[in-house]
PDB file of N, CA and C in Angstrom:
ATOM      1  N   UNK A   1      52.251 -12.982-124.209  1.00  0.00           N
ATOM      2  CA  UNK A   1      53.682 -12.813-124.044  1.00  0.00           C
ATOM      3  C   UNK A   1      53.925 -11.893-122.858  1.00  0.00           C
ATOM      4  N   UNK A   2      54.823 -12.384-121.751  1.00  0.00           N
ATOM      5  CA  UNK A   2      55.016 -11.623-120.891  1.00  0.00           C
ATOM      6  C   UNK A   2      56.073 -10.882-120.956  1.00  0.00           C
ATOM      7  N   UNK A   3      56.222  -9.630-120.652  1.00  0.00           N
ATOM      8  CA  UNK A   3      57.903  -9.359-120.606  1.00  0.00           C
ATOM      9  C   UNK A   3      58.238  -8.354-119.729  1.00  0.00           C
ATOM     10  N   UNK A   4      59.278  -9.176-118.577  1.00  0.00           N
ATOM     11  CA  UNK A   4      59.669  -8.546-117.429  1.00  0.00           C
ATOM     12  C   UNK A   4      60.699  -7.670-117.792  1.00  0.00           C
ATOM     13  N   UNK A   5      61.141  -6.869-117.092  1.00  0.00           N
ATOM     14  CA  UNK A   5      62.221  -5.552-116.942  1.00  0.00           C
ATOM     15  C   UNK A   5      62.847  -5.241-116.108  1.00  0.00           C
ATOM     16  N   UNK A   6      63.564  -5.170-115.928  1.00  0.00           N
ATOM     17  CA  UNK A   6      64.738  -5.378-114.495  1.00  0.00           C
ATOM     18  C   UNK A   6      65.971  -4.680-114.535  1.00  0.00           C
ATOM     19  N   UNK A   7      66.210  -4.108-113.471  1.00  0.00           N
ATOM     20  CA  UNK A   7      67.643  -2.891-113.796  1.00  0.00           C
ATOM     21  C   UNK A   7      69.011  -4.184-113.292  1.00  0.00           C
ATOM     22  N   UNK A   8      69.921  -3.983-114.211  1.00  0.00           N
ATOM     23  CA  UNK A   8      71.199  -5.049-114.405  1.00  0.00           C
ATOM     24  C   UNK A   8      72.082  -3.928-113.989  1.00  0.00           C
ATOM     25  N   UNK A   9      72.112  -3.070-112.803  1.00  0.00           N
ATOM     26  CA  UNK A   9      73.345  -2.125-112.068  1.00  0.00           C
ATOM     27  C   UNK A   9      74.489  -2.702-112.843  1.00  0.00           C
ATOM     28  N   UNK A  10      75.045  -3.679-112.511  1.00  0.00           N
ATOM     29  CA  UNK A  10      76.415  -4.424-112.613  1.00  0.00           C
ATOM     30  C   UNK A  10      76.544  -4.209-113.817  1.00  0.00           C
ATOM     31  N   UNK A  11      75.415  -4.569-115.003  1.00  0.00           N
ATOM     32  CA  UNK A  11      75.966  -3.793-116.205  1.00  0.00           C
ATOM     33  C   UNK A  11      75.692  -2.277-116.765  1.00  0.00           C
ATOM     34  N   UNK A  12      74.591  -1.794-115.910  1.00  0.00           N
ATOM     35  CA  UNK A  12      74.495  -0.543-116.245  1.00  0.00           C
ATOM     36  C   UNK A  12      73.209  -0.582-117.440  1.00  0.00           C
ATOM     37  N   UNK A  13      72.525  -1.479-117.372  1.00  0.00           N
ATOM     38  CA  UNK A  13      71.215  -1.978-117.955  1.00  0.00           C
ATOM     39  C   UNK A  13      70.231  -2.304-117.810  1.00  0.00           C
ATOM     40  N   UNK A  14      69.250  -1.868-118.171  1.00  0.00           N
ATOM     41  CA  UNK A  14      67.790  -2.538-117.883  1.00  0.00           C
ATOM     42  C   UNK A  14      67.776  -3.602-118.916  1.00  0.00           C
ATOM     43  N   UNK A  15      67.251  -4.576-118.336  1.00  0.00           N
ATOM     44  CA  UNK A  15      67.205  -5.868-119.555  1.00  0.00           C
ATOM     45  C   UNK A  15      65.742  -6.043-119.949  1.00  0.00           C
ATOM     46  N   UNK A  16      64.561  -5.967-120.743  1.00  0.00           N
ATOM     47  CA  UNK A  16      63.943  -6.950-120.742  1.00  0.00           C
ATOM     48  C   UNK A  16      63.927  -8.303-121.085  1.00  0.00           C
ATOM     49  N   UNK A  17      62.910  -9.208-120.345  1.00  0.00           N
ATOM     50  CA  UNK A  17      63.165 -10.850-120.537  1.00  0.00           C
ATOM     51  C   UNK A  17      61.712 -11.347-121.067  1.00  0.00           C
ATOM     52  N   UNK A  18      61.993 -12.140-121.843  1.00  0.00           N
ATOM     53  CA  UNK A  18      60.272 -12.867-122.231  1.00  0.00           C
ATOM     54  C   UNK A  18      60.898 -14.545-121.653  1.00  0.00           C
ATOM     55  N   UNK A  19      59.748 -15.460-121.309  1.00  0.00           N
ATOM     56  CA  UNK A  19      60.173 -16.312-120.628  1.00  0.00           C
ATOM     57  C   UNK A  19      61.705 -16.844-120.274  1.00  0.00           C
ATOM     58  N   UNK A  20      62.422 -15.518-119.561  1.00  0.00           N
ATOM     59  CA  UNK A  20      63.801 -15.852-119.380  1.00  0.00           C
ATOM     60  C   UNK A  20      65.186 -15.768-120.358  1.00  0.00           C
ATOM     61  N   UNK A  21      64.452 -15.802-121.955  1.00  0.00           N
ATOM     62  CA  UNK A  21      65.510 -14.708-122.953  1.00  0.00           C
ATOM     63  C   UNK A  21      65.488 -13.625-123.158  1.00  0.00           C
ATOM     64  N   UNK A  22      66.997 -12.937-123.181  1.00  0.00           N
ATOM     65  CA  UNK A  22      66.747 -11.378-123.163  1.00  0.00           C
ATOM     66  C   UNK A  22      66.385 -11.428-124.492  1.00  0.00           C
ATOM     67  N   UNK A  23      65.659 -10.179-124.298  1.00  0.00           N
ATOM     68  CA  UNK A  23      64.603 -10.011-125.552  1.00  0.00           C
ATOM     69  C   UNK A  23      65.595  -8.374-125.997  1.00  0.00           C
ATOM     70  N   UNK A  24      65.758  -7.684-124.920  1.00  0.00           N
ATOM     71  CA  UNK A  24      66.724  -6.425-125.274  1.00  0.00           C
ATOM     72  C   UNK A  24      67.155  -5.654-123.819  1.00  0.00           C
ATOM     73  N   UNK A  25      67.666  -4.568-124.440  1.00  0.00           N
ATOM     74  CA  UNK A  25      68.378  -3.957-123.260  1.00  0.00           C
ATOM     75  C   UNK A  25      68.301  -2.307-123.550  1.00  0.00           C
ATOM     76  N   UNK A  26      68.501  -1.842-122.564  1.00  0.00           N
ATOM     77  CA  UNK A  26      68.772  -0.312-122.545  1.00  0.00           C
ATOM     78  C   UNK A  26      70.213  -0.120-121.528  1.00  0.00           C
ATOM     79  N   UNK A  27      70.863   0.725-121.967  1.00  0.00           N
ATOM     80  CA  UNK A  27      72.326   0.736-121.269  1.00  0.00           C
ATOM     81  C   UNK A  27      71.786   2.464-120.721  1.00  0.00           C
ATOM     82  N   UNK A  28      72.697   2.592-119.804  1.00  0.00           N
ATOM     83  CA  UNK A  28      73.068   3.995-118.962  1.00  0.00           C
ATOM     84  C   UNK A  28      74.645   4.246-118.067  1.00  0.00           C
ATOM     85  N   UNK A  29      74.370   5.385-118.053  1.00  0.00           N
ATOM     86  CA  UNK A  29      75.285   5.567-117.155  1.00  0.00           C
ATOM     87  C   UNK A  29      74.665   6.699-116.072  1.00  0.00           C
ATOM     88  N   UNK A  30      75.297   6.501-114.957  1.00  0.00           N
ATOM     89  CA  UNK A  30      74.798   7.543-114.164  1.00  0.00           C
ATOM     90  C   UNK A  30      75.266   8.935-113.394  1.00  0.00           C
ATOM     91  N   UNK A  31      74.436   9.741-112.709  1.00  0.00           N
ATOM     92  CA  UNK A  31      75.644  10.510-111.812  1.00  0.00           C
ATOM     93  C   UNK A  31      74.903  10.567-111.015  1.00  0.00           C
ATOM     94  N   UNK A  32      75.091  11.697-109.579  1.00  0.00           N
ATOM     95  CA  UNK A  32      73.978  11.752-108.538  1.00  0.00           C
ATOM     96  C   UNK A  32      72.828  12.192-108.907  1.00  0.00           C
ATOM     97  N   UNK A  33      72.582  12.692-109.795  1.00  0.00           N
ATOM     98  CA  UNK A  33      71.469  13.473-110.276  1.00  0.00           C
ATOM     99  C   UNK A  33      70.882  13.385-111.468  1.00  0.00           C
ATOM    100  N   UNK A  34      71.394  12.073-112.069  1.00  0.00           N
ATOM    101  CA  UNK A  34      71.145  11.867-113.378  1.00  0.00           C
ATOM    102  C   UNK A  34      71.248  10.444-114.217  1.00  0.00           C
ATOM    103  N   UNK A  35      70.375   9.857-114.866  1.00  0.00           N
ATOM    104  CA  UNK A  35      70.388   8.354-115.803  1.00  0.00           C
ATOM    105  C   UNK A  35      70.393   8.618-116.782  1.00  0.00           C
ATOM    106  N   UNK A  36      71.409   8.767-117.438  1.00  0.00           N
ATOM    107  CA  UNK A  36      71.632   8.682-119.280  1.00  0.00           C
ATOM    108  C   UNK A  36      71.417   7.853-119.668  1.00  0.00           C
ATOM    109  N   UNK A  37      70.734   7.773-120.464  1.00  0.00           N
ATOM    110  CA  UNK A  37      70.124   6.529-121.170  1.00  0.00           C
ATOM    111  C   UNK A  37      70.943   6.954-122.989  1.00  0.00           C
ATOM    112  N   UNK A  38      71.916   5.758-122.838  1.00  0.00           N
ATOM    113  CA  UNK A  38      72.709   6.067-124.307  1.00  0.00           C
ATOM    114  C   UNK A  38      72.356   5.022-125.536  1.00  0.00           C
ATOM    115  N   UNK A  39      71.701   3.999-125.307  1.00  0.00           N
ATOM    116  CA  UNK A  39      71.752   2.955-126.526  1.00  0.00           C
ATOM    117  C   UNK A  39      70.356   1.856-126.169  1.00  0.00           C
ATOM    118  N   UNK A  40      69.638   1.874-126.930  1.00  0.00           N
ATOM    119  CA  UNK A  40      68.564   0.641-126.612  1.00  0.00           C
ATOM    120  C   UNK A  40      68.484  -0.375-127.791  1.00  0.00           C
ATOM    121  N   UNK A  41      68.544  -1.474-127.225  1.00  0.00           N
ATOM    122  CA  UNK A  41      68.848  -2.785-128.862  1.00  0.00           C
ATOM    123  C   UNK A  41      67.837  -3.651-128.300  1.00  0.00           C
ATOM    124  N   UNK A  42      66.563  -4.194-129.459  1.00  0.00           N
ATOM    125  CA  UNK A  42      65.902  -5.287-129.300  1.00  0.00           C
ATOM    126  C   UNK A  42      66.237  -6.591-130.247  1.00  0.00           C
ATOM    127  N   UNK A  43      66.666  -7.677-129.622  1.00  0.00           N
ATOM    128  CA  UNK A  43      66.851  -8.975-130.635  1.00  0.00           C
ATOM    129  C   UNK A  43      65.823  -8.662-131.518  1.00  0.00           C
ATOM    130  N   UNK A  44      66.426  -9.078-132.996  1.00  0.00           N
ATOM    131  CA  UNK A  44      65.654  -9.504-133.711  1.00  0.00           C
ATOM    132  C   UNK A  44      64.716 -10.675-134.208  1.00  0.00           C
ATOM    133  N   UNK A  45      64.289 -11.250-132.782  1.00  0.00           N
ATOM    134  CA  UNK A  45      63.319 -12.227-132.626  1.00  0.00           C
ATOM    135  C   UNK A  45      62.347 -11.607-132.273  1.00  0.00           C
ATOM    136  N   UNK A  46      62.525 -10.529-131.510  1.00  0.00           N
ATOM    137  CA  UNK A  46      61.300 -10.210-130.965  1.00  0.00           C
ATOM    138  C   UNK A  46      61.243  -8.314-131.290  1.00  0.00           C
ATOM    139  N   UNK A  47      61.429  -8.127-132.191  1.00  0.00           N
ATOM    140  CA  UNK A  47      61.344  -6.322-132.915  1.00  0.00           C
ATOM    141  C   UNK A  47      59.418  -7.281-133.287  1.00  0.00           C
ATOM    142  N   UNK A  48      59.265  -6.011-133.022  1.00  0.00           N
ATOM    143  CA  UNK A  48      57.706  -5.392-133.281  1.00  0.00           C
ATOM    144  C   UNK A  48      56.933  -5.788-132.865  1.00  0.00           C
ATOM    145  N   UNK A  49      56.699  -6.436-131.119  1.00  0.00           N
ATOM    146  CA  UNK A  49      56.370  -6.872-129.972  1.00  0.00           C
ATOM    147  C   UNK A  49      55.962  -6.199-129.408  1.00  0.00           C
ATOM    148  N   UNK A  50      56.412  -4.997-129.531  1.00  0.00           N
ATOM    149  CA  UNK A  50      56.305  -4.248-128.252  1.00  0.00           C
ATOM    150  C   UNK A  50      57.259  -4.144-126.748  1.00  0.00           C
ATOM    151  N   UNK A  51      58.419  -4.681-127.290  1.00  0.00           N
ATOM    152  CA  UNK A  51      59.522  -5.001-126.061  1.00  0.00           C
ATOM    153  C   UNK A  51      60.168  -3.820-126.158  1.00  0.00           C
ATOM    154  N   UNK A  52      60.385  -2.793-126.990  1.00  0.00           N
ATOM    155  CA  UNK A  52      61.085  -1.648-126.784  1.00  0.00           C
ATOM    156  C   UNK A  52      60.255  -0.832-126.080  1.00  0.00           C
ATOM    157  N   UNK A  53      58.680  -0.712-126.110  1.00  0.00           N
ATOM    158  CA  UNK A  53      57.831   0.129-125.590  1.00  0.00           C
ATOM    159  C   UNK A  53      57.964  -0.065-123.991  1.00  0.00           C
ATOM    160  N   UNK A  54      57.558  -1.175-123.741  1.00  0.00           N
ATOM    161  CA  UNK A  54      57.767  -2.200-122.504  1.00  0.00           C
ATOM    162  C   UNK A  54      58.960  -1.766-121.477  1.00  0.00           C
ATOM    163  N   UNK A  55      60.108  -2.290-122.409  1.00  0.00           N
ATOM    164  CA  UNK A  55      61.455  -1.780-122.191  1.00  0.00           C
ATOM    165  C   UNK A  55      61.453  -0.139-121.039  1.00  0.00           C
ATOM    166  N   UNK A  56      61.340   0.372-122.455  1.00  0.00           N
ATOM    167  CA  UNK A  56      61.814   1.684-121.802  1.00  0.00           C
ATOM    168  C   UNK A  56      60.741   2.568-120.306  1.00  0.00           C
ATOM    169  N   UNK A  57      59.288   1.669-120.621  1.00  0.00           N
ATOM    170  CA  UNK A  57      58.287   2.058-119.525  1.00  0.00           C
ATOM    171  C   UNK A  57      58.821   1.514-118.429  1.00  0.00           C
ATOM    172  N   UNK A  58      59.341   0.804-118.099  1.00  0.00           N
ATOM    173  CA  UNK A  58      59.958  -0.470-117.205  1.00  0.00           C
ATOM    174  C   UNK A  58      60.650   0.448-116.803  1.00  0.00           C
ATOM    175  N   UNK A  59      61.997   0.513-117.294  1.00  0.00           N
ATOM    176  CA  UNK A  59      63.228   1.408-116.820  1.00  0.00           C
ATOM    177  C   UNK A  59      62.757   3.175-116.325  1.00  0.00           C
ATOM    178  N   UNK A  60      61.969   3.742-116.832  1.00  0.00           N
ATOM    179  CA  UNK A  60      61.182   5.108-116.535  1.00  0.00           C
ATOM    180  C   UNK A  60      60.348   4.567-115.333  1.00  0.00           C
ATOM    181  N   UNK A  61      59.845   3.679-115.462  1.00  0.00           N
ATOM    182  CA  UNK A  61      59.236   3.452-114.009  1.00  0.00           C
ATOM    183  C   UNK A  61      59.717   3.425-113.063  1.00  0.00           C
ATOM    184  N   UNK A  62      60.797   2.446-113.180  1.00  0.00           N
ATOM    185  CA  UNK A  62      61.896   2.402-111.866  1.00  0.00           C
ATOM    186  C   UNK A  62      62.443   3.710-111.640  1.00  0.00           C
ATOM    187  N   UNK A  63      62.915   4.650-112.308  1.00  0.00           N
ATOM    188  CA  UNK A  63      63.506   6.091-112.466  1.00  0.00           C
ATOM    189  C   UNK A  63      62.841   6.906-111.132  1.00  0.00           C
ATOM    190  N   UNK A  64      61.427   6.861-111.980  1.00  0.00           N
ATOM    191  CA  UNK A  64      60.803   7.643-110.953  1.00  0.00           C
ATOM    192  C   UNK A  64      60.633   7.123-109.619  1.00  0.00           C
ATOM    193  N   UNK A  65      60.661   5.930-109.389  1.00  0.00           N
ATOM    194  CA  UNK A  65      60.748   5.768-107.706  1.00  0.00           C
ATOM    195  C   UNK A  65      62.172   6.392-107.053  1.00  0.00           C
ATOM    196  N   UNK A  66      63.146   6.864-107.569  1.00  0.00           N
ATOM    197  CA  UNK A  66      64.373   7.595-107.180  1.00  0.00           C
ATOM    198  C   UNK A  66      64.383   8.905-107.317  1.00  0.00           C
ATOM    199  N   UNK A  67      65.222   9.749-106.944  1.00  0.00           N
ATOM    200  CA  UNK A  67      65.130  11.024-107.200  1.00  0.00           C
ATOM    201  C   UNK A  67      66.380  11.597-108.403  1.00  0.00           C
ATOM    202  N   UNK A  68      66.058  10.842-109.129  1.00  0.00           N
ATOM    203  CA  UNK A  68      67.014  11.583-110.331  1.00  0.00           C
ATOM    204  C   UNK A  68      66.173  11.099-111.776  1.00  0.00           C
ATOM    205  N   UNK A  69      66.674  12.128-112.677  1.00  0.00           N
ATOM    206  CA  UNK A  69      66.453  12.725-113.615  1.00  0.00           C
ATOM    207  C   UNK A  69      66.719  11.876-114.993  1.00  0.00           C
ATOM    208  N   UNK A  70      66.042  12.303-115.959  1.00  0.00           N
ATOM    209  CA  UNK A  70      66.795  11.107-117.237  1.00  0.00           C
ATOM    210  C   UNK A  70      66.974  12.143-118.436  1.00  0.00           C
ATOM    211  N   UNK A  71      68.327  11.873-118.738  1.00  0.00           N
ATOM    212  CA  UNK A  71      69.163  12.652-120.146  1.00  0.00           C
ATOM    213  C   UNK A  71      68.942  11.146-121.122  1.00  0.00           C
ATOM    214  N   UNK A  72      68.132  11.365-122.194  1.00  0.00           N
ATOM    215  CA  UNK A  72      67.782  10.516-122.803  1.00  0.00           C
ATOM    216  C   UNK A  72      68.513  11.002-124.459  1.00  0.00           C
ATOM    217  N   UNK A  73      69.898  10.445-124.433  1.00  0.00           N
ATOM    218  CA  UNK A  73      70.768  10.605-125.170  1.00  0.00           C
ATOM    219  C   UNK A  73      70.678   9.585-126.480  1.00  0.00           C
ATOM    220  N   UNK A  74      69.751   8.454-126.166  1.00  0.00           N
ATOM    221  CA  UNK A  74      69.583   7.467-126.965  1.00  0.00           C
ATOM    222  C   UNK A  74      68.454   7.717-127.649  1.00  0.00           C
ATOM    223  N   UNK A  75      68.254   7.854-129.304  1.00  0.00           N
ATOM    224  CA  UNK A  75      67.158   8.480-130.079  1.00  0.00           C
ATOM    225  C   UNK A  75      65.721   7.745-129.291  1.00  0.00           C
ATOM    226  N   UNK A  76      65.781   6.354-129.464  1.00  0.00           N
ATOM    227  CA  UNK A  76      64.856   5.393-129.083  1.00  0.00           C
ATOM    228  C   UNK A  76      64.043   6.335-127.496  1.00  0.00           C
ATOM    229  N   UNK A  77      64.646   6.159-126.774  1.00  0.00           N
ATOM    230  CA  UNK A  77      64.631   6.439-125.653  1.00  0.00           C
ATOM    231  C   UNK A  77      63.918   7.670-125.800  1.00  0.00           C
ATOM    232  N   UNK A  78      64.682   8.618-126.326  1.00  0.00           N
ATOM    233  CA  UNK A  78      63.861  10.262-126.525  1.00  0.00           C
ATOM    234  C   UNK A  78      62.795  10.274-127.192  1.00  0.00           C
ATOM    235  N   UNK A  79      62.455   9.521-128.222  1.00  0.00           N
ATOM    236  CA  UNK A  79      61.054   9.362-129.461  1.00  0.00           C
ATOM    237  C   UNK A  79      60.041   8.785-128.290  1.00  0.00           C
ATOM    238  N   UNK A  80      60.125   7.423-127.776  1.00  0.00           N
ATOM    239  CA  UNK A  80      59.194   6.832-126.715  1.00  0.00           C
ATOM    240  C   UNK A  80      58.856   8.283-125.779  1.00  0.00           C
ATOM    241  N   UNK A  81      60.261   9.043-125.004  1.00  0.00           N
ATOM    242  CA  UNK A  81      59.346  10.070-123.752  1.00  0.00           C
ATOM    243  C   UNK A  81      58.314  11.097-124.498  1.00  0.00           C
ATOM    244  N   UNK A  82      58.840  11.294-125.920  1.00  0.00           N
ATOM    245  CA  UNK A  82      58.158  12.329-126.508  1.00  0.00           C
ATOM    246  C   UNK A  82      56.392  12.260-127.482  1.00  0.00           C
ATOM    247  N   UNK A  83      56.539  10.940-127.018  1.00  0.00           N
ATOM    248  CA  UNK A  83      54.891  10.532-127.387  1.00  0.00           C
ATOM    249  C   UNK A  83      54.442  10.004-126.360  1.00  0.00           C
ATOM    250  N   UNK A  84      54.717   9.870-124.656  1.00  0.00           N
ATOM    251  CA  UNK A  84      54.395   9.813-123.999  1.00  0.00           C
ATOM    252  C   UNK A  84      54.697  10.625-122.654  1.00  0.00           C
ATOM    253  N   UNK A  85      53.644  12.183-122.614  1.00  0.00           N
ATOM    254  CA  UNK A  85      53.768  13.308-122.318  1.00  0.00           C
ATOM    255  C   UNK A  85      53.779  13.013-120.831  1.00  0.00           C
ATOM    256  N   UNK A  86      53.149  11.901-120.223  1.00  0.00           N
ATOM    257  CA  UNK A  86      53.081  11.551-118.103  1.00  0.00           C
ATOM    258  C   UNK A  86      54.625  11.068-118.163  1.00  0.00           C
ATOM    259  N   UNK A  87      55.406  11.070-118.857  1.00  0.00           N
ATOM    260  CA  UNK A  87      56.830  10.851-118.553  1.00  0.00           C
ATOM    261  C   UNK A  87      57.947  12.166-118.831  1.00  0.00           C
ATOM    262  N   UNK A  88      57.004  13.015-119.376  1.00  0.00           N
ATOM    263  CA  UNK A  88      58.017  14.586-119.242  1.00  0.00           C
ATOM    264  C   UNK A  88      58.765  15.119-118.064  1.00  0.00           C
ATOM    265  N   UNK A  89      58.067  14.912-117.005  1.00  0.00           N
ATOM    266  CA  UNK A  89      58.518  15.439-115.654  1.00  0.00           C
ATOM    267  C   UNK A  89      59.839  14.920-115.133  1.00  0.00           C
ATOM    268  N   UNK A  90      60.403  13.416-116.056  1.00  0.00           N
ATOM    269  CA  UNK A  90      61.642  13.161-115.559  1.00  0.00           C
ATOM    270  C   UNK A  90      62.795  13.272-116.205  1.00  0.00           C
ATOM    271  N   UNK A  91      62.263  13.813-117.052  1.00  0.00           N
ATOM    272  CA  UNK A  91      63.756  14.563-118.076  1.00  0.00           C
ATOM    273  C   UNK A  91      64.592  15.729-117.411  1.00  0.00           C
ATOM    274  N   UNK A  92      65.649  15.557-117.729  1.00  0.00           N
ATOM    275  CA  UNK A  92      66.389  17.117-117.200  1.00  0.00           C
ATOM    276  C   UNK A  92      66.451  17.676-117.482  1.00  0.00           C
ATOM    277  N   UNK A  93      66.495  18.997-117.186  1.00  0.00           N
ATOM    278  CA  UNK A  93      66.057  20.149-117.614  1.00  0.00           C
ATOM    279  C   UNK A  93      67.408  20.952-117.190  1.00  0.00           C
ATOM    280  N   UNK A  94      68.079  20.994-117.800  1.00  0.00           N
ATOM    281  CA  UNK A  94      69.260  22.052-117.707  1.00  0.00           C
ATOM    282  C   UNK A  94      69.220  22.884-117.238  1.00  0.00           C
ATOM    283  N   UNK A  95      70.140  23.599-116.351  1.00  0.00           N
ATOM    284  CA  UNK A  95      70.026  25.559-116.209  1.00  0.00           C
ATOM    285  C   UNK A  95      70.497  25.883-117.532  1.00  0.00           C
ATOM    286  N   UNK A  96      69.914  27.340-117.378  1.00  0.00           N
ATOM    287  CA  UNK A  96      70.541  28.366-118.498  1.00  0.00           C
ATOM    288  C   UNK A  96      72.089  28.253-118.241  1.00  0.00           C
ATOM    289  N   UNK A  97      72.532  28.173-119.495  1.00  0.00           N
ATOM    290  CA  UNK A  97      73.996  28.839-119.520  1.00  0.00           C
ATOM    291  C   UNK A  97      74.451  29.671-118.862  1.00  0.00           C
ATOM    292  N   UNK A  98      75.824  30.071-118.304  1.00  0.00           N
ATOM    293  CA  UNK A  98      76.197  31.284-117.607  1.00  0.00           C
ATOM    294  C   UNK A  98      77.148  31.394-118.250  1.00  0.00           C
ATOM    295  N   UNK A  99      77.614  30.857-119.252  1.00  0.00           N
ATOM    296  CA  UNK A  99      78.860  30.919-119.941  1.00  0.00           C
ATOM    297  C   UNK A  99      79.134  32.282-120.589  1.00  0.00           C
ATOM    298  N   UNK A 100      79.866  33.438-120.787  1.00  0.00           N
ATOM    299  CA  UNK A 100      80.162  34.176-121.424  1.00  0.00           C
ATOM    300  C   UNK A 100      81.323  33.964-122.442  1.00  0.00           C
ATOM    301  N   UNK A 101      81.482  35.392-123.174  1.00  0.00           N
ATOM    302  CA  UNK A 101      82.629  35.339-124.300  1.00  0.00           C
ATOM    303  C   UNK A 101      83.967  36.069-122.973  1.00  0.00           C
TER     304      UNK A 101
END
C-alpha cells in the first residue's frame, strides 16, 4: 500500500492519498512563524494502516524544509511528535511570559 502526502494550501491541508482516495487529512492554519496543526481525521477504510503515522511524517517533513515552527494543537498530531523525539526541534517553543499583575 502506497500512501502519498501532499500539502492542499487552498484548503489548508495535508491530504494523504492511497491509489488516489483520500485516505485522511490534517488541517492547519498558519502565521509567519508558525503551522498549527488543529484536527487530523483518517477514513474509516483505512484506520489502522498506518495512514495517520504516514500522514503526519509527510506534513512534518514538508515543515521542516521551511522555516517555521509547528503548534500542534491537534491531540493526534502532539501524541505522534511525542514518541517521535528527531521531530522535537520543530515545535514552538514559546517565550516566557512578560505578563504582570
Amino acid at each position: 500500500m502506497d500512501i502519498t502526502v501532499e500539502d492542499v494550501p487552498a484548503q489548508n491541508r495535508f491530504e494523504a492519498r492511497i491509489d488516489g482516495d483520500l485516505a485522511g487529512f490534517a488541517d492547519y492554519m498558519t502565521t509567519d512563524v508558525l503551522i498549527v496543526f488543529t484536527h487530523t481525521e483518517v477514513d474509516p477504510r483505512f484506520e489502522g494502516k498506518g495512514v495517520g503515522s504516514a500522514l503526519v511524517r509527510g506534513a512534518l517533513d514538508r515543515v521542516r524544509t521551511g522555516d517555521r515552527k509547528v503548534l500542534p494543537l491537534c491531540p493526534f498530531v502532539k501524541t505522534w511528535i511525542g514518541r517521535h523525539p528527531d521531530y522535537f526541534d520543530l515545535v514552538y517553543d514559546a517565550p516566557p511570559s512578560k505578563v504582570t499583575d
